[in-house]
PDB file of N, CA and C in Angstrom:
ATOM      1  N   UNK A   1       0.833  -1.173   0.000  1.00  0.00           N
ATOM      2  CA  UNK A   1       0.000   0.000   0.000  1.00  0.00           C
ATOM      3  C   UNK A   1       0.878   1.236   0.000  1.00  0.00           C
ATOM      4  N   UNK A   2       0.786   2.265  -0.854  1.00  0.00           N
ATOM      5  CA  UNK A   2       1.368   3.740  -0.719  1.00  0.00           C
ATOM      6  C   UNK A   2       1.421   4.517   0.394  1.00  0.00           C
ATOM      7  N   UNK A   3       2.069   5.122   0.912  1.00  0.00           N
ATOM      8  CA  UNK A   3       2.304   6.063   1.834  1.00  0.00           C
ATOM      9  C   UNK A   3       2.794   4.988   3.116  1.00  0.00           C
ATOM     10  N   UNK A   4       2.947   3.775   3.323  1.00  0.00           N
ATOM     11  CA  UNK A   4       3.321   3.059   4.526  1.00  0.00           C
ATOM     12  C   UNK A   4       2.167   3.079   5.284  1.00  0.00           C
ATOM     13  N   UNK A   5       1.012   3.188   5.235  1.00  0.00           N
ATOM     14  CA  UNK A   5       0.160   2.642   5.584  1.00  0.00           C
ATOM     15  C   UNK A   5      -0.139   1.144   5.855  1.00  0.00           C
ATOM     16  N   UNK A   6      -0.874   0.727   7.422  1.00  0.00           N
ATOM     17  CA  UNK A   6      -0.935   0.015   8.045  1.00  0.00           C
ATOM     18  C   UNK A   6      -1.968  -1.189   6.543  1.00  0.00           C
ATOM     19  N   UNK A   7      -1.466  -2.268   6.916  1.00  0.00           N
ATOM     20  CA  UNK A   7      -2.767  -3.410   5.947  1.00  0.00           C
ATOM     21  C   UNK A   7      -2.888  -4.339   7.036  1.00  0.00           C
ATOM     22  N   UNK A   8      -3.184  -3.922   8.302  1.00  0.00           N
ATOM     23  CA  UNK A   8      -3.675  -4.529   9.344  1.00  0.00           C
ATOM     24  C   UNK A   8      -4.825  -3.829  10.320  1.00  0.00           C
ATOM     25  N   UNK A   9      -5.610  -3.989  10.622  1.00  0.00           N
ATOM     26  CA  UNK A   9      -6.417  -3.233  11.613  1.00  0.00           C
ATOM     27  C   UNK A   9      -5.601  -3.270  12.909  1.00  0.00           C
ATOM     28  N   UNK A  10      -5.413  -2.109  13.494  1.00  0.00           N
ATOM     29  CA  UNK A  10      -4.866  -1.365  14.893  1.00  0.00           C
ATOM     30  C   UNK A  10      -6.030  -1.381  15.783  1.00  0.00           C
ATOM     31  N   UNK A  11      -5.341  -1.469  17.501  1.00  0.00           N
ATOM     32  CA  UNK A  11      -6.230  -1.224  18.384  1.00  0.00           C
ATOM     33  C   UNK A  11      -6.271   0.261  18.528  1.00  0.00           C
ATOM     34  N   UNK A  12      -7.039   1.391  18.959  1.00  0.00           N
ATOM     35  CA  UNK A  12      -7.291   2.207  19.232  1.00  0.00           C
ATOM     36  C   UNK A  12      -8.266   2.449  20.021  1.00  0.00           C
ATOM     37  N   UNK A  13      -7.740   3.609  21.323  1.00  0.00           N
ATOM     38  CA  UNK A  13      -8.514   4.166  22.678  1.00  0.00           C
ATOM     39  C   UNK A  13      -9.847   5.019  21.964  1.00  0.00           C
ATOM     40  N   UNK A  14     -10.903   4.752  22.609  1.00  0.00           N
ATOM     41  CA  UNK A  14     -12.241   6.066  22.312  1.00  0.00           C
ATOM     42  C   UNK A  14     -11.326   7.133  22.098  1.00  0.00           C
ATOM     43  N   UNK A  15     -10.269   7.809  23.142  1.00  0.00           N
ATOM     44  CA  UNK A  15      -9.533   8.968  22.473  1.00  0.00           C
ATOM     45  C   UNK A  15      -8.943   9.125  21.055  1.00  0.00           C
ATOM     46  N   UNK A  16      -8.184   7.969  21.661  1.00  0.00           N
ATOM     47  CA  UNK A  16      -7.464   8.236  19.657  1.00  0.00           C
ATOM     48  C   UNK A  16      -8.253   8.229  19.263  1.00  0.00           C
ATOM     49  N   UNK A  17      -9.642   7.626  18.765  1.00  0.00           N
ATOM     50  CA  UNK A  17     -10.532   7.927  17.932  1.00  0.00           C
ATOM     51  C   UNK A  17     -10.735   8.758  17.325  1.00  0.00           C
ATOM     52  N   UNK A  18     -11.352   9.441  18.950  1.00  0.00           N
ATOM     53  CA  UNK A  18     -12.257  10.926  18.734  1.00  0.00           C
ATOM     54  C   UNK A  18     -11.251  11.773  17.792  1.00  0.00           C
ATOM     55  N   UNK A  19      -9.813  12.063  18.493  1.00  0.00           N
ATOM     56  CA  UNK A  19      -8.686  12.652  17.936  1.00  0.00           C
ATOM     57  C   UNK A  19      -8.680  12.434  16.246  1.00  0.00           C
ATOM     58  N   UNK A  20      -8.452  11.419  16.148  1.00  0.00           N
ATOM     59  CA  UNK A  20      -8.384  11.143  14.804  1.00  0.00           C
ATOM     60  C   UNK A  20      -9.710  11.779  13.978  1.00  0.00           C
ATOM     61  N   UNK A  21     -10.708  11.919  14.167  1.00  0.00           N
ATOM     62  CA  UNK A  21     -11.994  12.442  13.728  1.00  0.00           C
ATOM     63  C   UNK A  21     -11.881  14.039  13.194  1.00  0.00           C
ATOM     64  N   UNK A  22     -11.194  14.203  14.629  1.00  0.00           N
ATOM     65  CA  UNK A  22     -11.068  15.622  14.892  1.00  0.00           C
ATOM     66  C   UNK A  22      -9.951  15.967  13.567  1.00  0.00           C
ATOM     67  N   UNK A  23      -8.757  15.374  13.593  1.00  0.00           N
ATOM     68  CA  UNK A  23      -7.927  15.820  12.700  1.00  0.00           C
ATOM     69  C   UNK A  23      -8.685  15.522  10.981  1.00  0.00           C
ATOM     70  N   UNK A  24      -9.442  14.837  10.777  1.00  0.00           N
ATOM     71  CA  UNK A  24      -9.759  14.483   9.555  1.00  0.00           C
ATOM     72  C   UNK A  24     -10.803  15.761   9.523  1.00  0.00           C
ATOM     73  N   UNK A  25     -10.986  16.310  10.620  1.00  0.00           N
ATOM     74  CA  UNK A  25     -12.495  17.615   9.993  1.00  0.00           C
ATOM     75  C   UNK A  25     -11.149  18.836   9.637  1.00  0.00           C
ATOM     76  N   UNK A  26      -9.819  18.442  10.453  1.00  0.00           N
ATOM     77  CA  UNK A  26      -9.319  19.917   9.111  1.00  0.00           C
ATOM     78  C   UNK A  26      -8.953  21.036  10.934  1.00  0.00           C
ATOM     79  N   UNK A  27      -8.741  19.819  12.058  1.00  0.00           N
ATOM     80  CA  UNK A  27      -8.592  21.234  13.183  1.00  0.00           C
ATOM     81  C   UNK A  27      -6.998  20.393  13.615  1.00  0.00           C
ATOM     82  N   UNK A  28      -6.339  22.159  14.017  1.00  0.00           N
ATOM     83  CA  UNK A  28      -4.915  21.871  14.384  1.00  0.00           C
ATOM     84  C   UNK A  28      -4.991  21.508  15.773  1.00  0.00           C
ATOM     85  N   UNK A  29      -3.752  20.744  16.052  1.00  0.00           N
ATOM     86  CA  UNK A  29      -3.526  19.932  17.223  1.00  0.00           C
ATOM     87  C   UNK A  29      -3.860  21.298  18.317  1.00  0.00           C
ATOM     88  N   UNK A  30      -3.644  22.252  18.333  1.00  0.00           N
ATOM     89  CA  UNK A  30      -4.549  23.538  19.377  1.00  0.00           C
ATOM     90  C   UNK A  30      -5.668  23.077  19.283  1.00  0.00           C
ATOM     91  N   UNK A  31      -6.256  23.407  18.332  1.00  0.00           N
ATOM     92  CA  UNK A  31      -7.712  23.439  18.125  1.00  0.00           C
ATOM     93  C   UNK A  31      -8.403  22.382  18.250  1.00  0.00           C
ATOM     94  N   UNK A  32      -7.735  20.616  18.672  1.00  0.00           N
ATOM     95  CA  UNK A  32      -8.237  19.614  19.542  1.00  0.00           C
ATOM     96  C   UNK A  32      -8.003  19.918  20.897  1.00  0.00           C
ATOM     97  N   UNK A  33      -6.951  20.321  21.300  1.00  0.00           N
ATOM     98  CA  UNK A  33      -6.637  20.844  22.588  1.00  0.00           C
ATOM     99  C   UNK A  33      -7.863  21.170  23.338  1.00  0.00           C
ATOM    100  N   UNK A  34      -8.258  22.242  22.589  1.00  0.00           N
ATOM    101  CA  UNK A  34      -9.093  23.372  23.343  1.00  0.00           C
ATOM    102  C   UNK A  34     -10.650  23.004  23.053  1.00  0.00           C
ATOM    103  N   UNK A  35     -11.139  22.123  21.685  1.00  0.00           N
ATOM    104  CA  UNK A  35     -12.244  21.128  21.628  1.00  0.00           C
ATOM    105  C   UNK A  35     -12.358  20.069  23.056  1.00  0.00           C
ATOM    106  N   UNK A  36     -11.036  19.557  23.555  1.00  0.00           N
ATOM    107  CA  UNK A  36     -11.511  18.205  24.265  1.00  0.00           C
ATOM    108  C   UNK A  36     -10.842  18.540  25.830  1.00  0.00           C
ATOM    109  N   UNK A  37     -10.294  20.213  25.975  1.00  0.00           N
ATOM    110  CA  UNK A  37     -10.148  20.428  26.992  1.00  0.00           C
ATOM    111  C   UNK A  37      -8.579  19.808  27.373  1.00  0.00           C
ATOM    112  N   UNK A  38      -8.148  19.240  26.964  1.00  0.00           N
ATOM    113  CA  UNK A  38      -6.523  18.897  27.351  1.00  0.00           C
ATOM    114  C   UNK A  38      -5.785  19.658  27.211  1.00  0.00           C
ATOM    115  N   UNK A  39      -4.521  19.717  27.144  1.00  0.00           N
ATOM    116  CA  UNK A  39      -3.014  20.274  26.487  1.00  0.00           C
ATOM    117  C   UNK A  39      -2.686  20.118  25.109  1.00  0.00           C
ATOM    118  N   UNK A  40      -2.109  20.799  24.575  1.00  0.00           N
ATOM    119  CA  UNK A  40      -1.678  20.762  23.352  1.00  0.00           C
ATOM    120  C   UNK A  40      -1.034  19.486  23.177  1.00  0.00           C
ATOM    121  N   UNK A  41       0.438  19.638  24.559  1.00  0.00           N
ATOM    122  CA  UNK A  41       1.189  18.538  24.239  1.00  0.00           C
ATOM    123  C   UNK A  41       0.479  17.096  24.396  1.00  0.00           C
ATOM    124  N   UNK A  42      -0.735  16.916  24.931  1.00  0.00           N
ATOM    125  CA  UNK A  42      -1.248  15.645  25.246  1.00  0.00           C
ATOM    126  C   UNK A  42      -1.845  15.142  24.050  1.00  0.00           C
ATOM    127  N   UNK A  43      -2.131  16.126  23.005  1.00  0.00           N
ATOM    128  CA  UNK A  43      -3.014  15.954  21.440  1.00  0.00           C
ATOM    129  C   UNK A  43      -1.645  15.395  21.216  1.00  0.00           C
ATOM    130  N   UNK A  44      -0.318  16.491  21.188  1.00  0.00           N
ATOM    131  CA  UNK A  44       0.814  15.744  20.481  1.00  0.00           C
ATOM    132  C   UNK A  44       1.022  14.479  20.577  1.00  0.00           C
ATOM    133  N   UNK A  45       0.984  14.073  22.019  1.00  0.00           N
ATOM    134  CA  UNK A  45       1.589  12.785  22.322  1.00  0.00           C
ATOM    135  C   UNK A  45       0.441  11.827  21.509  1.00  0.00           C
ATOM    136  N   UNK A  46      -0.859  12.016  21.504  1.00  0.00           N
ATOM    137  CA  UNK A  46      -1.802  11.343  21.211  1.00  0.00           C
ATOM    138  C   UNK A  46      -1.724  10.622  19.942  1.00  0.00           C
ATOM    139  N   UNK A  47      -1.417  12.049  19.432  1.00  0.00           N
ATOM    140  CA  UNK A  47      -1.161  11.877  17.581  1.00  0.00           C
ATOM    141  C   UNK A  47       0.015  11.147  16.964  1.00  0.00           C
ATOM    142  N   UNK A  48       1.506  11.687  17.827  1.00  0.00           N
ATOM    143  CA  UNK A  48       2.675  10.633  17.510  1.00  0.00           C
ATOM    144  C   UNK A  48       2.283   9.251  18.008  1.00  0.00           C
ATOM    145  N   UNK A  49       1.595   8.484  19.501  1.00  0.00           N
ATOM    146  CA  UNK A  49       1.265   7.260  19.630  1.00  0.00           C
ATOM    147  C   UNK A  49       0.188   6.727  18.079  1.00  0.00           C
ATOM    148  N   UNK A  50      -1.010   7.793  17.796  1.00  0.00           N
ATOM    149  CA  UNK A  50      -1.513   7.038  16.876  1.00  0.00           C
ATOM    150  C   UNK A  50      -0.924   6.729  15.248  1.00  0.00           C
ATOM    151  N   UNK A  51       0.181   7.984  15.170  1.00  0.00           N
ATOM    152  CA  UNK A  51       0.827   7.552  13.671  1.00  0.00           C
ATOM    153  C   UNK A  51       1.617   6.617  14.079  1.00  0.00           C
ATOM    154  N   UNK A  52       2.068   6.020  14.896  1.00  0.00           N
ATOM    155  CA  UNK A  52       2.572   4.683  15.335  1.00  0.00           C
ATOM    156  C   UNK A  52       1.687   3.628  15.210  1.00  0.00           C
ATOM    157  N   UNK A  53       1.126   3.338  16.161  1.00  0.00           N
ATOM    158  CA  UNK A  53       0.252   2.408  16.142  1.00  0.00           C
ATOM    159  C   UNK A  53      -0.394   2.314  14.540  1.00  0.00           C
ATOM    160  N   UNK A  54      -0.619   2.968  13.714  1.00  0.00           N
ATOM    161  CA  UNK A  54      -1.312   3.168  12.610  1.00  0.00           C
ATOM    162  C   UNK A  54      -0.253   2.778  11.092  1.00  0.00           C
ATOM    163  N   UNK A  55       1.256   2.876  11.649  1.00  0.00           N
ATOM    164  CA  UNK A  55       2.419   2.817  10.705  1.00  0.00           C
ATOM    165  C   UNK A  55       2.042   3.975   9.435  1.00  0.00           C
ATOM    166  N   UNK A  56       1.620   5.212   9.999  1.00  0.00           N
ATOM    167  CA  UNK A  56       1.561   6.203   9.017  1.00  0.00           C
ATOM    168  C   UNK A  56       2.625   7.441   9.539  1.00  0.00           C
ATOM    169  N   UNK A  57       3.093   8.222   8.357  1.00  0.00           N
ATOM    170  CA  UNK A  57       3.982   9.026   8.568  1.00  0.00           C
ATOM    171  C   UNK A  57       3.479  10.246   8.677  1.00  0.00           C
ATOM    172  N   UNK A  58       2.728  10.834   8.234  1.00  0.00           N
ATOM    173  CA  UNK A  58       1.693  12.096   8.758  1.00  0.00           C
ATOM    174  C   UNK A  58       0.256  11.997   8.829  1.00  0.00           C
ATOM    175  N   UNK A  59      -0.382  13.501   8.903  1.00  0.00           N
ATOM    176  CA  UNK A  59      -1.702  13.629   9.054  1.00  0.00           C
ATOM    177  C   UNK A  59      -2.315  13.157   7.854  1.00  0.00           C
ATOM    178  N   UNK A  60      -1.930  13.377   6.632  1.00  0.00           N
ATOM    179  CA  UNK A  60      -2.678  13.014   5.711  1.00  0.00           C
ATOM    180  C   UNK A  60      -2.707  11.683   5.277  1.00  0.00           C
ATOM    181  N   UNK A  61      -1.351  10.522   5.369  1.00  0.00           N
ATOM    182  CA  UNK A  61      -1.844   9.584   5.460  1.00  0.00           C
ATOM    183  C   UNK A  61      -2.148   8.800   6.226  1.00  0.00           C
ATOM    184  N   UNK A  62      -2.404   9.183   7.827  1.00  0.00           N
ATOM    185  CA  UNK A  62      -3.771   9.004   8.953  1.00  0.00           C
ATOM    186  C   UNK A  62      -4.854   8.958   8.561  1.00  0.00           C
ATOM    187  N   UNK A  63      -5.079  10.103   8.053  1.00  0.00           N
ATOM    188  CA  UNK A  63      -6.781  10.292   7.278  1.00  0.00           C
ATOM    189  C   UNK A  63      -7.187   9.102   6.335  1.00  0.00           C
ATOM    190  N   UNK A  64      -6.025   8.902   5.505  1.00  0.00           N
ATOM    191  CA  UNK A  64      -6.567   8.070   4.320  1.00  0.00           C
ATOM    192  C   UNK A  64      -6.413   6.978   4.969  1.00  0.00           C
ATOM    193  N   UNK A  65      -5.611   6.485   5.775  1.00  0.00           N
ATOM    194  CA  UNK A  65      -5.694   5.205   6.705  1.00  0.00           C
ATOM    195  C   UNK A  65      -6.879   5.056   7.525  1.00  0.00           C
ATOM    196  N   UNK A  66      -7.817   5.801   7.967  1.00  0.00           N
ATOM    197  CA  UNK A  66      -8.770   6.069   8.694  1.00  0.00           C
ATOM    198  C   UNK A  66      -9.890   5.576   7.721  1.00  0.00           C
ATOM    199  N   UNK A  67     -10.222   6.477   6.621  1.00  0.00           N
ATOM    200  CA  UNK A  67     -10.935   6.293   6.117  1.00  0.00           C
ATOM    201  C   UNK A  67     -10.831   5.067   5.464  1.00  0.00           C
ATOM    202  N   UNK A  68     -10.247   4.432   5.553  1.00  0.00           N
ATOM    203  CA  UNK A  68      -9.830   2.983   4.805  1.00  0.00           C
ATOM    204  C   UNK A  68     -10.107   1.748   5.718  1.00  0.00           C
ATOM    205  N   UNK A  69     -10.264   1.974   6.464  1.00  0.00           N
ATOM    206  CA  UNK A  69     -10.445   1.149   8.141  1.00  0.00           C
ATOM    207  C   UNK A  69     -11.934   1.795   8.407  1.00  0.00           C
ATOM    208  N   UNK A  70     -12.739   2.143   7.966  1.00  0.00           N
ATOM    209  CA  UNK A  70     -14.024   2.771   8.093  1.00  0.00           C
ATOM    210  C   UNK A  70     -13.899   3.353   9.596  1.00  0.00           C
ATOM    211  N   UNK A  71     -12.772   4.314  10.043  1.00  0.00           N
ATOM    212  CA  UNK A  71     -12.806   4.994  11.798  1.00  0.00           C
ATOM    213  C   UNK A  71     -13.312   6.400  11.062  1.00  0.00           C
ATOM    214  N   UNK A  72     -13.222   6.835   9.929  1.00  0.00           N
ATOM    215  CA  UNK A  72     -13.732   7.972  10.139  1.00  0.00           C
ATOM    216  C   UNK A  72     -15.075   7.876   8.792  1.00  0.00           C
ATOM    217  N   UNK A  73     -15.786   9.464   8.945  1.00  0.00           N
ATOM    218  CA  UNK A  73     -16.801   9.513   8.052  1.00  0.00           C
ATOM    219  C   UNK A  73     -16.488  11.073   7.552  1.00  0.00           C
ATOM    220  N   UNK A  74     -16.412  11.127   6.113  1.00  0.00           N
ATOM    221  CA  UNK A  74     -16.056  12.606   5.460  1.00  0.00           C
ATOM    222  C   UNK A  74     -16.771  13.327   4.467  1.00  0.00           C
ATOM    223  N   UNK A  75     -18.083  13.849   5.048  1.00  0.00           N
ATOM    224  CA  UNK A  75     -18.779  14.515   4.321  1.00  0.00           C
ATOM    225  C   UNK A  75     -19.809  13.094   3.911  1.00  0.00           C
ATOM    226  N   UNK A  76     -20.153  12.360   4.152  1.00  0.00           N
ATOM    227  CA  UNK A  76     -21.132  11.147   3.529  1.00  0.00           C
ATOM    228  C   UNK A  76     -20.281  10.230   3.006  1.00  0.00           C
ATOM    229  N   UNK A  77     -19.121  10.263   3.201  1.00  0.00           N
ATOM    230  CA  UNK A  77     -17.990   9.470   2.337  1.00  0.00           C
ATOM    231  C   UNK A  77     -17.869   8.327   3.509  1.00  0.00           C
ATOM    232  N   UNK A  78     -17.818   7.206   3.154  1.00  0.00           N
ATOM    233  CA  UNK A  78     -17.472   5.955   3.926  1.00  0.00           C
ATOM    234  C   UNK A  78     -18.134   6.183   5.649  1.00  0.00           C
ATOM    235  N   UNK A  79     -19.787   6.595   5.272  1.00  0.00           N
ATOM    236  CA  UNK A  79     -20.634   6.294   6.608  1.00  0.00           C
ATOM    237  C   UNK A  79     -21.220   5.071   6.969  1.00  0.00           C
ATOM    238  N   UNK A  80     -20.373   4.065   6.878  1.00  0.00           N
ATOM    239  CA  UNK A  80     -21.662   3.073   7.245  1.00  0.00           C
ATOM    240  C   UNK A  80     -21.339   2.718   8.947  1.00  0.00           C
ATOM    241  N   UNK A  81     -22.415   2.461   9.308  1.00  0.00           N
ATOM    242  CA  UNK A  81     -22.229   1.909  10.847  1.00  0.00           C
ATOM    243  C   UNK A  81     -21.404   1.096  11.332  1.00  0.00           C
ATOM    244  N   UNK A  82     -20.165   1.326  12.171  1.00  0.00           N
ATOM    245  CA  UNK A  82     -19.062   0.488  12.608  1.00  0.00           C
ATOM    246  C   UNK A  82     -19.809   0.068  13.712  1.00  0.00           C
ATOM    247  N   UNK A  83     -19.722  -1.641  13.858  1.00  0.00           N
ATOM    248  CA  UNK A  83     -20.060  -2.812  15.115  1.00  0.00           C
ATOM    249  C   UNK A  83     -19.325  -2.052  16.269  1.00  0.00           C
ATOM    250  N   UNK A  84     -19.936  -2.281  17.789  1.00  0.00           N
ATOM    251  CA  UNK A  84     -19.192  -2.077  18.817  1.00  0.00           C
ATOM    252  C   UNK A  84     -19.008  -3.303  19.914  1.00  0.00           C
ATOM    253  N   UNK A  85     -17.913  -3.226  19.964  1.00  0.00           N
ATOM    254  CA  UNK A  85     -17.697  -4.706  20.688  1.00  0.00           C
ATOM    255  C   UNK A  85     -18.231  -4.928  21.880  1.00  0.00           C
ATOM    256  N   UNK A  86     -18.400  -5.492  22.646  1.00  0.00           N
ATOM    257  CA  UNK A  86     -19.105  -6.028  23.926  1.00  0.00           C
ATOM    258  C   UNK A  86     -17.980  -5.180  24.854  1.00  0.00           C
ATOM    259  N   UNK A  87     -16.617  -4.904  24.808  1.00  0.00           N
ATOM    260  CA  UNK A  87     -15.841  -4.676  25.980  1.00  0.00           C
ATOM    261  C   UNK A  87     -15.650  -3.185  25.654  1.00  0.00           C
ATOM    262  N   UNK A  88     -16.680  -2.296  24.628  1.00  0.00           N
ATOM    263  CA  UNK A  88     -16.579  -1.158  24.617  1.00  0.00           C
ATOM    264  C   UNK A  88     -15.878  -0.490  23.293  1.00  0.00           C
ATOM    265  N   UNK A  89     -14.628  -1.055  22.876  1.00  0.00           N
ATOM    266  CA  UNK A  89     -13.660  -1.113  22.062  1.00  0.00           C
ATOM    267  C   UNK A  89     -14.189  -1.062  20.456  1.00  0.00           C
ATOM    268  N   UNK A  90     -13.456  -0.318  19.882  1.00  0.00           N
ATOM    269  CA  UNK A  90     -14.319  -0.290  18.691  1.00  0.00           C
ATOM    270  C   UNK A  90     -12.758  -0.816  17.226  1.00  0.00           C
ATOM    271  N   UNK A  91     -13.253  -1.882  16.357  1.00  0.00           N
ATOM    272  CA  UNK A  91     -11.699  -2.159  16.143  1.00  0.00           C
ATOM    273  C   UNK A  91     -11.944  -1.835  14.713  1.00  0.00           C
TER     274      UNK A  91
END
């Protein structure tokens, strides 16, 4: 796959999630900050753990990794209802 993108599904926290959501609507790591009430540096840390966990090298190919793993929804683009597991966890 292009850009080093993951061809495995990753675990990810409700946070990383949300985070990840957040970065695909187009807001800077401030502007999650101050959406979810944390620190800047705690978005940072959030975002370097999830381009890890994710084996992507920036924001943009996060997004397209996201949207490829159906975690995010962009404008009506790849909405269909993701299952939620019994222990909360969404994979």
């Amino acid at each position: 796959m292009a850009g080093g993108e993951s061809q495995t599904p990753v675990s990810l926290s409700d946070r990383e999630l949300q985070i990840i959501e957040l970065v695909a609507a187009g807001l800077t790591n401030q502007e999650i900050a101050e959406k979810l009430d944390i620190s800047k540096r705690t978005v940072d840390n959030h975002i370097s753990n999830i381009l890890t966990k994710t084996a992507t090298e920036n924001r943009v190919a996060l997004v397209r990794w996201a949207l490829q793993w159906g975690k995010v929804c962009l404008d009506d683009v790849n909405c269909c209802t993701l299952p939620n597991h019994s222990d909360g966890t969404v994979s």
